[in-house]
C-alpha atoms as a PDB file:
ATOM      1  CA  UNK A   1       8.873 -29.889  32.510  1.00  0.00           C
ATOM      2  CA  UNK A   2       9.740 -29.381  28.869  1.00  0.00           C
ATOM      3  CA  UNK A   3       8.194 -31.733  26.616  1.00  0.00           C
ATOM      4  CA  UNK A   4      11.761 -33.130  24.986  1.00  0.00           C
ATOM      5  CA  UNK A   5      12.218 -33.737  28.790  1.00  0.00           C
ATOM      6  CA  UNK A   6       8.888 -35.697  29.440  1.00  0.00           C
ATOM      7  CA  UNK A   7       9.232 -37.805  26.302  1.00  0.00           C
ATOM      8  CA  UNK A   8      12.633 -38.571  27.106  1.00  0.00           C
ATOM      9  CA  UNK A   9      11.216 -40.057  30.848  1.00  0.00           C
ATOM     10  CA  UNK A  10       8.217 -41.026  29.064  1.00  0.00           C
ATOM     11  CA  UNK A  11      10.749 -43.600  26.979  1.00  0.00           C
ATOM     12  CA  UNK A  12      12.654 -44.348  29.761  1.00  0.00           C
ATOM     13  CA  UNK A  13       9.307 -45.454  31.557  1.00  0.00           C
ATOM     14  CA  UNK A  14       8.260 -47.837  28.566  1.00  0.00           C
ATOM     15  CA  UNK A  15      11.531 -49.413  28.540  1.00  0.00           C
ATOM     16  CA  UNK A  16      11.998 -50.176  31.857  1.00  0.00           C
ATOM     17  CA  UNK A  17      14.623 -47.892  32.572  1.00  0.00           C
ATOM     18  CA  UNK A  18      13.584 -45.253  34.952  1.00  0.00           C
ATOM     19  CA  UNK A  19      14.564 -44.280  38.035  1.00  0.00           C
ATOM     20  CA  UNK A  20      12.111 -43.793  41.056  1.00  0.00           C
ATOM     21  CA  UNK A  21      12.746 -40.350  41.040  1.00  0.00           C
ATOM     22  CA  UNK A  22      12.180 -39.597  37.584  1.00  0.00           C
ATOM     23  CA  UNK A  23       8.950 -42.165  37.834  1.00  0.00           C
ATOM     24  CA  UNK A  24       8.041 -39.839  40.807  1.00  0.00           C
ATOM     25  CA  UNK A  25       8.704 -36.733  38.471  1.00  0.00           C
ATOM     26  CA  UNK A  26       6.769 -38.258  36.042  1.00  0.00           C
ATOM     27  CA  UNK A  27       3.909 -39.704  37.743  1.00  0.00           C
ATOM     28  CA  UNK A  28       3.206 -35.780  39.396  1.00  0.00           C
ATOM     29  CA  UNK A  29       3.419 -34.351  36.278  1.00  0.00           C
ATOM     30  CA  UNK A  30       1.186 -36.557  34.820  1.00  0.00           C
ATOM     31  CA  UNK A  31      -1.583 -36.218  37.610  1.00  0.00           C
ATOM     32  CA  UNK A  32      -2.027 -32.182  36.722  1.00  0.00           C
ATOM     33  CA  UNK A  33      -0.929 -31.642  32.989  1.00  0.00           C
ATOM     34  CA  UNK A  34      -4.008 -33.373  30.501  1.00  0.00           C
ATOM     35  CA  UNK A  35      -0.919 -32.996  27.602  1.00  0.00           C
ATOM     36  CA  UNK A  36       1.565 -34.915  29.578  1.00  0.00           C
ATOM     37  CA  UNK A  37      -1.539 -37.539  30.250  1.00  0.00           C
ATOM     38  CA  UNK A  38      -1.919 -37.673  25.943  1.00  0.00           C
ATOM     39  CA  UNK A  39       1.766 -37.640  25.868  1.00  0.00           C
ATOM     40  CA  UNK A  40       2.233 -40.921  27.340  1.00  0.00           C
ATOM     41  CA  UNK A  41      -0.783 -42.632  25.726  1.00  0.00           C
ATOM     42  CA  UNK A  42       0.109 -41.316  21.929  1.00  0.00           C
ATOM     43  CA  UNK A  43       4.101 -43.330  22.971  1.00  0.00           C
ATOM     44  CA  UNK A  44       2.485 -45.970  24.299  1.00  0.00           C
ATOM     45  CA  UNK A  45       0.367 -46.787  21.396  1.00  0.00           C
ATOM     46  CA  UNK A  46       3.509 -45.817  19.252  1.00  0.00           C
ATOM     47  CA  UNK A  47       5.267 -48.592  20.656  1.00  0.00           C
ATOM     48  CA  UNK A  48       2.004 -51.097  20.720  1.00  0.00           C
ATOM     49  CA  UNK A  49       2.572 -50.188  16.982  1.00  0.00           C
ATOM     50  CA  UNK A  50       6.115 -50.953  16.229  1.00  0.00           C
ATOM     51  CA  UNK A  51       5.655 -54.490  18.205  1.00  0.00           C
ATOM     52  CA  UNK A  52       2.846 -54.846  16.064  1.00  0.00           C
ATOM     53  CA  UNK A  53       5.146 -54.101  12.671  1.00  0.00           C
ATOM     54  CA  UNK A  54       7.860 -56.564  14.554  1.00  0.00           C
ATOM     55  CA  UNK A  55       5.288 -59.115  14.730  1.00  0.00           C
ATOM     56  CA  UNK A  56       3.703 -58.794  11.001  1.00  0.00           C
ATOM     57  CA  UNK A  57       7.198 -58.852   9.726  1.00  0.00           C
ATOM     58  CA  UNK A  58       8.687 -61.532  11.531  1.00  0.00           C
ATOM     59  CA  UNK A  59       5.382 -63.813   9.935  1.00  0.00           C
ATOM     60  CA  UNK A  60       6.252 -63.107   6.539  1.00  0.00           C
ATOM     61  CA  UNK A  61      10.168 -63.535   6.458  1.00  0.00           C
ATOM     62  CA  UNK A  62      11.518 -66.419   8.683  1.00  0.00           C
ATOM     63  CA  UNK A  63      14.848 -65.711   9.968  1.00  0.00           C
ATOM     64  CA  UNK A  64      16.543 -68.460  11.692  1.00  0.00           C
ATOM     65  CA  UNK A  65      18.402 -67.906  15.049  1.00  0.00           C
ATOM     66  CA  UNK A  66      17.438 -64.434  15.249  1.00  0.00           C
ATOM     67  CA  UNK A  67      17.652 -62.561  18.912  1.00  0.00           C
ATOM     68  CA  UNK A  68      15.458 -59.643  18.901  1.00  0.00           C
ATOM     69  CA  UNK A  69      17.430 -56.678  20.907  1.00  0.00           C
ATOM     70  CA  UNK A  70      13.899 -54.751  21.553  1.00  0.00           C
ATOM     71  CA  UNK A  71      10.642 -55.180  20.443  1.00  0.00           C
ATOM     72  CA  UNK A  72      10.465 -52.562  18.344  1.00  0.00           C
ATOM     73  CA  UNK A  73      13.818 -54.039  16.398  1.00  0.00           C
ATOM     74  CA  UNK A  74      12.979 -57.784  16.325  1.00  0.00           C
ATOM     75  CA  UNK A  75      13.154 -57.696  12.539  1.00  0.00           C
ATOM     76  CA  UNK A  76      15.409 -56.839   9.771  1.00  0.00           C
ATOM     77  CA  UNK A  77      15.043 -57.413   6.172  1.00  0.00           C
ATOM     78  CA  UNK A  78      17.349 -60.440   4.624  1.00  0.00           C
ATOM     79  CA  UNK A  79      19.136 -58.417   2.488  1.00  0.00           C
ATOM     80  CA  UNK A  80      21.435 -55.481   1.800  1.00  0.00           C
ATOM     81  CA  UNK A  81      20.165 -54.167  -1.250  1.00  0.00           C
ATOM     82  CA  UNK A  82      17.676 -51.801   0.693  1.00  0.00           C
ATOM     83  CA  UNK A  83      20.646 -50.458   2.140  1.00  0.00           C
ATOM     84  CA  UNK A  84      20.119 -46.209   1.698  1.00  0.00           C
ATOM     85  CA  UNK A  85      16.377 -46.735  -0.160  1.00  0.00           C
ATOM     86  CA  UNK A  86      12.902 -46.390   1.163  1.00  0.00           C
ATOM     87  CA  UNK A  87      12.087 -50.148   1.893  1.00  0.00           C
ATOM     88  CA  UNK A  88       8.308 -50.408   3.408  1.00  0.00           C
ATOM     89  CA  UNK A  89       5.124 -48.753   4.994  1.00  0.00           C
ATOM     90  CA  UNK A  90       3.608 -50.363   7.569  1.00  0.00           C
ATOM     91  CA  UNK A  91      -0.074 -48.896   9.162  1.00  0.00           C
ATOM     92  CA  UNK A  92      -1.615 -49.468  12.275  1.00  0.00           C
ATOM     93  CA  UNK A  93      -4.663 -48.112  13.993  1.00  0.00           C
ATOM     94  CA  UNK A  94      -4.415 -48.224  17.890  1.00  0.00           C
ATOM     95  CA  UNK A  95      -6.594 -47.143  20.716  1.00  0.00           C
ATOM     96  CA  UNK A  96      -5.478 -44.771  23.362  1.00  0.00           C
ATOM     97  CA  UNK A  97      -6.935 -42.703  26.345  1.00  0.00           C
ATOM     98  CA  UNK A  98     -10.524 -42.692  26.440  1.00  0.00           C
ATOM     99  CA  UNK A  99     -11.585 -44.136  23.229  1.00  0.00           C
ATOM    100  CA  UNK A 100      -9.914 -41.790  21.014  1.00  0.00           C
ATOM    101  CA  UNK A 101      -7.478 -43.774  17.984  1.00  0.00           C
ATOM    102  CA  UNK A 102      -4.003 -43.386  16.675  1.00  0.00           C
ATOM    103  CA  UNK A 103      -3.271 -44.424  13.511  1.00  0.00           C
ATOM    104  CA  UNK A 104       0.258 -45.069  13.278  1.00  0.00           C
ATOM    105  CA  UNK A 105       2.339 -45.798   9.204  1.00  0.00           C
ATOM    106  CA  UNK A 106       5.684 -46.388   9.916  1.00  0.00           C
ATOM    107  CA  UNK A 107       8.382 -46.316   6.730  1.00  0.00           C
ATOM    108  CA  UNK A 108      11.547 -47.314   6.316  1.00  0.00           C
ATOM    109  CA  UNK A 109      13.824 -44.280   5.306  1.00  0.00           C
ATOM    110  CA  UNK A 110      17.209 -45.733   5.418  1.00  0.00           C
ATOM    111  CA  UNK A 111      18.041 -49.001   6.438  1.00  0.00           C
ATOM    112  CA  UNK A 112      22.320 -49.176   6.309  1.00  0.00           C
ATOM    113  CA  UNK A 113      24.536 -52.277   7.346  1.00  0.00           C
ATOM    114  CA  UNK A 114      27.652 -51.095   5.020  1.00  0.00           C
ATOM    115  CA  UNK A 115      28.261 -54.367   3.330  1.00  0.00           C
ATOM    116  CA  UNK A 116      29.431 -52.142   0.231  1.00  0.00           C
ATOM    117  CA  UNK A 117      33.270 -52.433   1.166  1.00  0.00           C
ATOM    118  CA  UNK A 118      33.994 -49.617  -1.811  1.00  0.00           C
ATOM    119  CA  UNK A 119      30.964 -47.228  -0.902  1.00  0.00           C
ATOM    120  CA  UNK A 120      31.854 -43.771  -0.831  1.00  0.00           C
ATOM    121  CA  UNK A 121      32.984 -42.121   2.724  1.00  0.00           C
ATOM    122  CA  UNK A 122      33.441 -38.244   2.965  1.00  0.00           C
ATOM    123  CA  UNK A 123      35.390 -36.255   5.483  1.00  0.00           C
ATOM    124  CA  UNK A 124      34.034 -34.243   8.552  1.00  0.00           C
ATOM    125  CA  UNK A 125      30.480 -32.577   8.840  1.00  0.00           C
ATOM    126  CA  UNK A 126      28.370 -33.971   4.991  1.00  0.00           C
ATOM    127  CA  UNK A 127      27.913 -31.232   2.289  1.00  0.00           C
ATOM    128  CA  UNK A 128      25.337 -32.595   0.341  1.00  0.00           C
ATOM    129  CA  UNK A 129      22.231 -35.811   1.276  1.00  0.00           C
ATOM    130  CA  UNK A 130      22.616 -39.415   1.412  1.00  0.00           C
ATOM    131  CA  UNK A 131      26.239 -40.381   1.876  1.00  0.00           C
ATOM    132  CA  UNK A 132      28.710 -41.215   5.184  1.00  0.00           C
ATOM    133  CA  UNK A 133      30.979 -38.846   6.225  1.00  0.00           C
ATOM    134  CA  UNK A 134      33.263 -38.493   9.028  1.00  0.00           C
ATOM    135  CA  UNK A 135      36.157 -38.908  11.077  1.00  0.00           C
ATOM    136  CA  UNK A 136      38.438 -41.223   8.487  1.00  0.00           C
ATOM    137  CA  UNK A 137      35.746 -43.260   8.398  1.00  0.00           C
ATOM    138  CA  UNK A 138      36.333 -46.936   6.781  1.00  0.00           C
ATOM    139  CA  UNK A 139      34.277 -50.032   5.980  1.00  0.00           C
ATOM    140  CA  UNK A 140      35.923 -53.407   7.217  1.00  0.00           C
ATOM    141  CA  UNK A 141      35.311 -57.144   8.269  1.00  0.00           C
ATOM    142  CA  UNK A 142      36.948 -59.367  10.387  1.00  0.00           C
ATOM    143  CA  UNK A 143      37.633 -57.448  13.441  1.00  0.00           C
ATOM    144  CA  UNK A 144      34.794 -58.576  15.412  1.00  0.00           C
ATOM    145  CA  UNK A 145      31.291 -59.942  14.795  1.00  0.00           C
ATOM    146  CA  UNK A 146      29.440 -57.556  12.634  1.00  0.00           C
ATOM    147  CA  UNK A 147      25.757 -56.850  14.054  1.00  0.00           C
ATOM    148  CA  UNK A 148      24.060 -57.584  10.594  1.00  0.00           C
ATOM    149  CA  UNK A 149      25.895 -58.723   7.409  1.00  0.00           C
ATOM    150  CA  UNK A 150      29.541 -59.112   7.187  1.00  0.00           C
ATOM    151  CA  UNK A 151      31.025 -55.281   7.635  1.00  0.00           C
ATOM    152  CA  UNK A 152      31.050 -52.305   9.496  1.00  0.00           C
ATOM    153  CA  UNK A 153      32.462 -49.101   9.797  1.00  0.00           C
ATOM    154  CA  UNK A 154      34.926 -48.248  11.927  1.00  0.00           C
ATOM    155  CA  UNK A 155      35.312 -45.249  14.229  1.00  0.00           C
ATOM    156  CA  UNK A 156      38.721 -44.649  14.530  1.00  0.00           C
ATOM    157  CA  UNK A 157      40.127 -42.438  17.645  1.00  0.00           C
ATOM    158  CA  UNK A 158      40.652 -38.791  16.844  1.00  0.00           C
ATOM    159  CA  UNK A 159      42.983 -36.809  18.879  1.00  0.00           C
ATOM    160  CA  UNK A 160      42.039 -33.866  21.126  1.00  0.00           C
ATOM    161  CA  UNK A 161      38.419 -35.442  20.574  1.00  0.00           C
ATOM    162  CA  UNK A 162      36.106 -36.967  23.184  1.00  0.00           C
ATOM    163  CA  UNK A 163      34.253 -38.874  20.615  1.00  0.00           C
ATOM    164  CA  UNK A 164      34.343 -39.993  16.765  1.00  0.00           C
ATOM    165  CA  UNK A 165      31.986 -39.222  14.730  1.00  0.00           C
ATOM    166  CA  UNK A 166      29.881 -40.447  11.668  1.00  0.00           C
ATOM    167  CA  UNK A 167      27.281 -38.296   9.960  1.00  0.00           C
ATOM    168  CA  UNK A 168      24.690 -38.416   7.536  1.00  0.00           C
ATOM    169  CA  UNK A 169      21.978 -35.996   6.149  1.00  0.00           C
ATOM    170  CA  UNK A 170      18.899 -36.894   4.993  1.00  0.00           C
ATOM    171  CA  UNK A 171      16.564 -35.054   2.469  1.00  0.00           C
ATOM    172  CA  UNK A 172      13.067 -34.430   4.183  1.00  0.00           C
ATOM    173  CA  UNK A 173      11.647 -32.879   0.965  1.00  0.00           C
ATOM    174  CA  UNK A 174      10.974 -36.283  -0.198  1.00  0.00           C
ATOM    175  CA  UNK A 175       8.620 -36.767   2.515  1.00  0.00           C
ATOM    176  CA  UNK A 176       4.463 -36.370   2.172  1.00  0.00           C
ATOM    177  CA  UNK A 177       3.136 -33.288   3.464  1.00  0.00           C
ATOM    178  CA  UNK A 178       1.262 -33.789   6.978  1.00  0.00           C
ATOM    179  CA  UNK A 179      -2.017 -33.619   6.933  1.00  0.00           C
ATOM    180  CA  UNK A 180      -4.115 -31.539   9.432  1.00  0.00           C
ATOM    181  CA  UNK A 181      -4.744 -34.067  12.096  1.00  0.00           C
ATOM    182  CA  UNK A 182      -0.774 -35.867  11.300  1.00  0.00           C
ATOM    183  CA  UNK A 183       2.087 -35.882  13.727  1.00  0.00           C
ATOM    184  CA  UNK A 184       5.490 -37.044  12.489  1.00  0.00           C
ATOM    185  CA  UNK A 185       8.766 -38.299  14.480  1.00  0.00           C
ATOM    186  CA  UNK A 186      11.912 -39.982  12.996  1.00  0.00           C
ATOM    187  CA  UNK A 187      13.469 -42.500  14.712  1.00  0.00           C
ATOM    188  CA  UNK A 188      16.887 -43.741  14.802  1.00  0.00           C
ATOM    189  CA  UNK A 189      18.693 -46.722  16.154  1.00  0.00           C
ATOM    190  CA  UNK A 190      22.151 -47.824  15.671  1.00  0.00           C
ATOM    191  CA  UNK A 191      24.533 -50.465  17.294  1.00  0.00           C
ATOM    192  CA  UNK A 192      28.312 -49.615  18.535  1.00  0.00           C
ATOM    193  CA  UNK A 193      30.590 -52.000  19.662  1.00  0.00           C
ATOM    194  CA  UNK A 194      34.194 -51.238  21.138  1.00  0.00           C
ATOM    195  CA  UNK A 195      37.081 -52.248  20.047  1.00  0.00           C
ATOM    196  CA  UNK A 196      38.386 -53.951  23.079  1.00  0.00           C
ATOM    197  CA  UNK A 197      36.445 -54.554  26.069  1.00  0.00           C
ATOM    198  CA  UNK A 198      34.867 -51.397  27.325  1.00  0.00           C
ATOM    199  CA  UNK A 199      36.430 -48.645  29.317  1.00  0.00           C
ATOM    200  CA  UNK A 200      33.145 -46.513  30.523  1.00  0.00           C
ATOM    201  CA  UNK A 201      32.372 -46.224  27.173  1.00  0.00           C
ATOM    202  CA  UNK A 202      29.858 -43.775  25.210  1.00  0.00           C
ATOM    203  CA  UNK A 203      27.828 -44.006  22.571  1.00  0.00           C
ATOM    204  CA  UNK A 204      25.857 -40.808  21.784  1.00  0.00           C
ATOM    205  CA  UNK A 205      23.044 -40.269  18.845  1.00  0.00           C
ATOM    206  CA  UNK A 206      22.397 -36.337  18.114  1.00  0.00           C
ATOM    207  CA  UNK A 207      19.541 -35.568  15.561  1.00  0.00           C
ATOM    208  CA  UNK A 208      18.717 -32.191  14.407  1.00  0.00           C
ATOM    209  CA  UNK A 209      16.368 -30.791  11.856  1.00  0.00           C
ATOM    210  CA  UNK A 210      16.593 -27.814   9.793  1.00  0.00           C
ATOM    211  CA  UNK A 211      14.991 -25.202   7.419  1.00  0.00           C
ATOM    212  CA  UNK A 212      18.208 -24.802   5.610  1.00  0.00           C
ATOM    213  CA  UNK A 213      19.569 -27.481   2.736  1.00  0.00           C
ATOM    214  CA  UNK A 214      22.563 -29.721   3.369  1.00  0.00           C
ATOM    215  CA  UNK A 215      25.665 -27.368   3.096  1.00  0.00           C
ATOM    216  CA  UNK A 216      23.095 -24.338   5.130  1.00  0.00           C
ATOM    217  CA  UNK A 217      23.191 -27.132   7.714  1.00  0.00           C
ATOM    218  CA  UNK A 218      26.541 -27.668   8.286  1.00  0.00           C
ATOM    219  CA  UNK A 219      27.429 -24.393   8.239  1.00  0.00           C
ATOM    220  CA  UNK A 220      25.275 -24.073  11.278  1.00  0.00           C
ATOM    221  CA  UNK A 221      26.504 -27.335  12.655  1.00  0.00           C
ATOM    222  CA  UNK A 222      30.593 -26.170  11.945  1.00  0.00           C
ATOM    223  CA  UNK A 223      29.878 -22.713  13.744  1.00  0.00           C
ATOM    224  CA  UNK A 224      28.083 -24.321  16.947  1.00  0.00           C
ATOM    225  CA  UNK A 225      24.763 -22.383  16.382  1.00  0.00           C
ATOM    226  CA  UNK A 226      22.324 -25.782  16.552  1.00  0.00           C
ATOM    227  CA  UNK A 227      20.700 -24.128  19.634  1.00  0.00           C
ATOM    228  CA  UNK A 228      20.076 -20.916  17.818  1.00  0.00           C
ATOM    229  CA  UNK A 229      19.135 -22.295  14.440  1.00  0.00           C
ATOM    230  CA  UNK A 230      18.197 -25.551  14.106  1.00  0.00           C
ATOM    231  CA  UNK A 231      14.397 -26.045  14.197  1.00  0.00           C
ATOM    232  CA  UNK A 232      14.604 -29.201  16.511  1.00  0.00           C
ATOM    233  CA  UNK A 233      17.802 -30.978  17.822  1.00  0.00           C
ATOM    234  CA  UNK A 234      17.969 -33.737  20.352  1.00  0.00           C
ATOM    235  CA  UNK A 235      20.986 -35.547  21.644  1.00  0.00           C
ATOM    236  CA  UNK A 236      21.064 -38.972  23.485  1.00  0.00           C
ATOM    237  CA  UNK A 237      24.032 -40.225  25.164  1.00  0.00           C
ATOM    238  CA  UNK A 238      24.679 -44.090  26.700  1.00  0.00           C
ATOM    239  CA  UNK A 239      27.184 -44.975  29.424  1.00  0.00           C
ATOM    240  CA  UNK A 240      28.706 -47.987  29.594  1.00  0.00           C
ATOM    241  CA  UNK A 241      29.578 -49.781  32.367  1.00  0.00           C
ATOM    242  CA  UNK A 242      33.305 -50.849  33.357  1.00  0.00           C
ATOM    243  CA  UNK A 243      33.580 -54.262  31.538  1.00  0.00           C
ATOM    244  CA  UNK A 244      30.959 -54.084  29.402  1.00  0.00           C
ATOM    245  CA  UNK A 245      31.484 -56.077  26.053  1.00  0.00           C
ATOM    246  CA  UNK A 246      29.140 -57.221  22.381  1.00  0.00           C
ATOM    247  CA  UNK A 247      27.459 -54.532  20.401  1.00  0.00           C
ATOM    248  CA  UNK A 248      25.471 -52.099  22.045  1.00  0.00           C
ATOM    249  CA  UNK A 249      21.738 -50.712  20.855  1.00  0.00           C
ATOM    250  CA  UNK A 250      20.905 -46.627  20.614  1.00  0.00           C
ATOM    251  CA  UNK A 251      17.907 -45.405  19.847  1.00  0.00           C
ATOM    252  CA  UNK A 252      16.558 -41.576  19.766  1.00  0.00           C
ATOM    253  CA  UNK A 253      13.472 -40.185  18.336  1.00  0.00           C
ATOM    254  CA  UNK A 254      12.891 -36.183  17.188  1.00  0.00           C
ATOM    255  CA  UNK A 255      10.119 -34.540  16.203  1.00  0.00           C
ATOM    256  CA  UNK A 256       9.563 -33.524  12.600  1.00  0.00           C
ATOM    257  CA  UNK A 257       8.368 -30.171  12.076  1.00  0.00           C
ATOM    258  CA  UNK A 258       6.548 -29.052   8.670  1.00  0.00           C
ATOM    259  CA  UNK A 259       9.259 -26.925   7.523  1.00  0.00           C
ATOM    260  CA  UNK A 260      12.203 -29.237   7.573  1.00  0.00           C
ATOM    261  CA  UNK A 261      14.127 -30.037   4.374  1.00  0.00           C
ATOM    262  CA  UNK A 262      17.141 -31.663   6.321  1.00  0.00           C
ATOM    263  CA  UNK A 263      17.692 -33.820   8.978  1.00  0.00           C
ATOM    264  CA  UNK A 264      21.141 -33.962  10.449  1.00  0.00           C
ATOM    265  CA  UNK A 265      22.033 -37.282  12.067  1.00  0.00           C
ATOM    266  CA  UNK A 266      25.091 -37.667  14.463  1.00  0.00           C
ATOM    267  CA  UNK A 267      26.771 -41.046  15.306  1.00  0.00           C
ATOM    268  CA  UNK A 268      29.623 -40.939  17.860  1.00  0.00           C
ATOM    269  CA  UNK A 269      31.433 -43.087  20.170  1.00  0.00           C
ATOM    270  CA  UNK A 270      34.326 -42.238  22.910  1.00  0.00           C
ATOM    271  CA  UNK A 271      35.901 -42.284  25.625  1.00  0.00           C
ATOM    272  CA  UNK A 272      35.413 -40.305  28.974  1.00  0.00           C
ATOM    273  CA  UNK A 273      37.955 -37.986  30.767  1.00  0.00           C
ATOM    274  CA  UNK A 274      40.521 -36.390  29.059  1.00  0.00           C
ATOM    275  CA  UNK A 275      40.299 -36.122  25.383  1.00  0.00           C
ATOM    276  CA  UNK A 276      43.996 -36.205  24.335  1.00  0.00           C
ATOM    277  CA  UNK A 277      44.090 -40.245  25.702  1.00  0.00           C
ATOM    278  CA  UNK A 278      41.529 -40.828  22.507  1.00  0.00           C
ATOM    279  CA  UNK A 279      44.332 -41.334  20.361  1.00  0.00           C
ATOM    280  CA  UNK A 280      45.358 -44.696  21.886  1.00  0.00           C
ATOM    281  CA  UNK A 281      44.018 -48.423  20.496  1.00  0.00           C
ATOM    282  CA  UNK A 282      41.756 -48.832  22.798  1.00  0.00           C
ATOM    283  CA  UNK A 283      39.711 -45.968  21.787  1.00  0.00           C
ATOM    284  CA  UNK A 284      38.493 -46.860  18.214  1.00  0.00           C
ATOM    285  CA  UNK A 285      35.135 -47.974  17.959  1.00  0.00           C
ATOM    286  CA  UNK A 286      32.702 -50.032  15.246  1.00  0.00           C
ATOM    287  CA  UNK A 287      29.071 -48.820  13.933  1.00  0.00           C
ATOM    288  CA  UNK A 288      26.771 -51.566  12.149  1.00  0.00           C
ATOM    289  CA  UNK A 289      22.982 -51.546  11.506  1.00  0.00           C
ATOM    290  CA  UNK A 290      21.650 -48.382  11.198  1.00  0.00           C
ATOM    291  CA  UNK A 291      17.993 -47.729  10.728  1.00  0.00           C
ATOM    292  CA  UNK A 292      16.446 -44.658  10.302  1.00  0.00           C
ATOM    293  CA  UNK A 293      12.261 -44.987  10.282  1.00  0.00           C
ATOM    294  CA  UNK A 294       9.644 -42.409   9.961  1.00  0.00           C
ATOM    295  CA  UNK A 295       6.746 -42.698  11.770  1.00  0.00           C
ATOM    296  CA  UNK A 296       3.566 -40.903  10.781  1.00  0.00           C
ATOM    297  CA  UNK A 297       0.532 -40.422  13.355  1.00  0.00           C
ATOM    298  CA  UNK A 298      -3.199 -39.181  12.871  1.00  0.00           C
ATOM    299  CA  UNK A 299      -5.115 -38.750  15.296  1.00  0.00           C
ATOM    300  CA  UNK A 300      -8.431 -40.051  14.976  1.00  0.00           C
ATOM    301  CA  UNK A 301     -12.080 -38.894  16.190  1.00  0.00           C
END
């Protein structure tokens, strides 16, 4: 079993949505492989941490009527003004496996609920860090509930396209240097909703890392060569069920290696079947309360 593979059941596992045969898959591997075994301790104690950071946070800044969607997102900060900044470091130390630690900072990289109705959108795959881009993408209020704030951005439907897409790079060269014994994931979460009740919906979060700067990036993103070229790329994909309604949580997590200067983040949502029915009403989409976190682990004697 690859390891993206065994995270991704590993995940599943912790949040309650695995199937017995992937729990079976799991469980075997798990028996013979000591990494797989580590694997699952160094995410559990990830997650111990992030309930932890919930927790902390939740103390300090009392927000009324909130409903937590996970633990690990049972907390957001009271304002917009963090919107696109580094906004906080939290540490933890945790014990996992046989009496070995994890020590666990988690920061906030980019924390985005577009209540700037003027910001700045681009058009298709971004050239340069730190700003939207996308298919026509606009900012708007009033159509539904926004997740957090007052606005969101809308994901209009695109012809001949299965889904809709918003993008954004980030600069990793800002980013501390890992230390010997450090680890380092990013984490993303966003929230779709659809525009009218939902038709088998999906909602899809692709991350991918690479050597290259912004425009090298795209260039391998434009000519399909992620597979060949990117250092790391993950994709996670949600199904909706017929009927489903209210804003829906994503989350995906990717690996940071040393040598990235660019991470690539992907935001779509769609329709199934055949693409040329996405130009209809009932395909457009809304995008609210993006967070993108990194989370930093040493392992500890």
């Amino acid at each position: 079993m690859k390891p993206s593979e065994r995270n991704e059941l590993i995940d599943a596992l912790i949040e309650g949505d695995i199937t017995e045969a992937d729990f079976l898959r799991l469980e075997a591997e798990m028996s013979i492989d000591p990494a797989a075994r580590k694997a699952y301790f160094d995410r559990v104690a990830l997650t111990q941490a992030l309930t932890a950071e919930a927790t902390a946070a939740s103390a300090m800044k009392a927000v009324p009527k909130m409903k937590p969607q996970r633990l690990w997102l049972s907390w957001r900060p009271l304002t917009a003004a963090a919107a696109g900044l580094v906004f906080g470091l939290f540490s933890a130390t945790m014990v996992f496996g046989y009496g070995s630690q994890l020590k666990v900072r988690i920061q906030t990289l980019l924390l985005e609920s577009f209540e700037e109705a003027q910001m700045p959108l681009g058009r298709g795959v971004p050239r340069r860090v730190e700003m939207w881009s996308g298919d026509l993408l606009s900012v708007e209020s009033g159509a539904v509930k926004a997740a957090a704030g007052q606005r969101m951005v809308v994901l209009p439907p695109v012809p001949k396209k299965k889904f809709s897409y918003a993008f954004r790079s980030l600069d990793l060269t800002r980013i501390a240097p890992l230390g010997a014994t450090e680890t380092q994931q990013i984490e993303v979460t966003a929230r779709f909703h659809a525009a009218k009740k939902a038709m088998r919906d999906r909602y899809q979060i692709r991350l991918a890392a690479f050597a290259e700067d912004a425009e090298g990036a795209r260039e391998i993103w434009v000519g399909d060569l992620i597979n060949e070229m990117a250092l790391m790329h993950v994709v996670k994909t949600v199904k909706m069920e017929p009927d489903a309604e209210g804003w829906v949580t994503v989350r995906s997590l990717i690996d940071v290696p040393a040598e990235a200067r660019v991470l690539l983040v992907s935001l779509a949502a769609g329709l199934p079947g055949d693409p040329k029915k996405n130009s209809a009403p009932e395909a457009a989409h809304y995008l609210d309360d993006v967070q993108v976190r990194l989370i930093t682990q040493e392992s500890l004697p």
